[in-house]
C-alpha atoms as a PDB file:
ATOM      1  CA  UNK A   1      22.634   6.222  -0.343  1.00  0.00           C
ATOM      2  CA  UNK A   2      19.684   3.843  -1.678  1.00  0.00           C
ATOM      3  CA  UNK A   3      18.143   3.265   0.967  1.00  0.00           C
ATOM      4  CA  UNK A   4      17.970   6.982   1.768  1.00  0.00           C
ATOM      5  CA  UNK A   5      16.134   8.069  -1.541  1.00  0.00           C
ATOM      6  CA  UNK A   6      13.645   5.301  -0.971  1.00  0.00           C
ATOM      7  CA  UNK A   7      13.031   7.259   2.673  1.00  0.00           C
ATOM      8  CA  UNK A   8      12.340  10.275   0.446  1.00  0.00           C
ATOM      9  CA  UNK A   9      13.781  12.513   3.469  1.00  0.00           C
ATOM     10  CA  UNK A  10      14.146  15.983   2.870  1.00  0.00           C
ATOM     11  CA  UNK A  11      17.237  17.931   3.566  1.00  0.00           C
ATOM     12  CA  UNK A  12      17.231  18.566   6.880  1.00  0.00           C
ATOM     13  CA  UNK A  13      16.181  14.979   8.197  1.00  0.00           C
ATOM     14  CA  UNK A  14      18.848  13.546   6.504  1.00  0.00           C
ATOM     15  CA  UNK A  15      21.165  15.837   8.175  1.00  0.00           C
ATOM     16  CA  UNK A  16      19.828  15.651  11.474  1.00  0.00           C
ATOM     17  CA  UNK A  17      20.184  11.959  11.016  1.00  0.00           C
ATOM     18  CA  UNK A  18      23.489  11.988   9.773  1.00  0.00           C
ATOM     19  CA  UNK A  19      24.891  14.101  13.126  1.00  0.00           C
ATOM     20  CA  UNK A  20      23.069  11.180  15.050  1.00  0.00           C
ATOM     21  CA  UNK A  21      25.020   8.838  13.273  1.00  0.00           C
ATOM     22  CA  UNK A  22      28.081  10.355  13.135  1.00  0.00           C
ATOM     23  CA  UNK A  23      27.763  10.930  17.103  1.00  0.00           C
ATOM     24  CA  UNK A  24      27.488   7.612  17.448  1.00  0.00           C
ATOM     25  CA  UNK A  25      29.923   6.399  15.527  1.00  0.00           C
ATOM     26  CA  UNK A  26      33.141   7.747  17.484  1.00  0.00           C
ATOM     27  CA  UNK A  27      32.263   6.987  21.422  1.00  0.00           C
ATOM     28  CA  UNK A  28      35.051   4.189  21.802  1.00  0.00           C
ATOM     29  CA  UNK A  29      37.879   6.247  21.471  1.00  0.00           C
ATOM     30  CA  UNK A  30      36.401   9.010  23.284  1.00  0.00           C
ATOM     31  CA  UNK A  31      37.272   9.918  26.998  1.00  0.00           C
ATOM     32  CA  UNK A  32      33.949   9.401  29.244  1.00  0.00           C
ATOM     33  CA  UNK A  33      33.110  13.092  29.323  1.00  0.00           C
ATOM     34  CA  UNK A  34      33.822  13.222  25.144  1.00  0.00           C
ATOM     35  CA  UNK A  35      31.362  10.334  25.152  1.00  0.00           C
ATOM     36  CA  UNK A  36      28.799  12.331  27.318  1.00  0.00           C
ATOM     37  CA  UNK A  37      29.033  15.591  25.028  1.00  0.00           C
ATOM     38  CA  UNK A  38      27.867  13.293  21.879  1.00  0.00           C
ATOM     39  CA  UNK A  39      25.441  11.621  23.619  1.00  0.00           C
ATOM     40  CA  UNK A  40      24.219  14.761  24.775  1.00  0.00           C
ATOM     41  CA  UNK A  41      24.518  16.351  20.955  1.00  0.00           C
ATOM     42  CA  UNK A  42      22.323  12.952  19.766  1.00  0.00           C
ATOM     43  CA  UNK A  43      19.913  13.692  22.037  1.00  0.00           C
ATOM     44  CA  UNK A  44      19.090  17.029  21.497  1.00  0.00           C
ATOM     45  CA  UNK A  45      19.438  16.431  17.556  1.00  0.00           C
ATOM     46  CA  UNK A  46      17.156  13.094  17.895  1.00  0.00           C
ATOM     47  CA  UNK A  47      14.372  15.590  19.571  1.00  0.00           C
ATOM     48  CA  UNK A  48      14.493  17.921  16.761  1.00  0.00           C
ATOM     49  CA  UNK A  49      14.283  15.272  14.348  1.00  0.00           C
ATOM     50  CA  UNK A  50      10.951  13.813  16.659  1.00  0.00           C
ATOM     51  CA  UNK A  51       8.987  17.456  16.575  1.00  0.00           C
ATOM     52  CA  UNK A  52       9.350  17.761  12.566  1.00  0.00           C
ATOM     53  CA  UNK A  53       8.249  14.159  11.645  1.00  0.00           C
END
């Protein structure tokens, strides 16, 4: 969580990047179109996150 304060992100860019993370983190034991869906999700959340910073 250090590393995190020292970012001084507000609320919502520390939840946006924490559903990139987290859509990330689960893709091996995914089928290919459960993999898709969270790539898709991280996308869409990564361009959100882009427009507000």
């Amino acid at each position: 969580m250090e590393p995190f304060n020292k970012l001084q992100l507000t609320e919502v860019e520390y939840v946006l990047i924490s559903i990139i993370i987290f859509c990330h983190s689960f893709t091996n034991c995914l089928s290919k179109q459960g993999r898709e869906l969270l790539l898709n999700e991280s996308e869409k959340y990564s361009k959100i996150l882009m427009k507000i910073l």
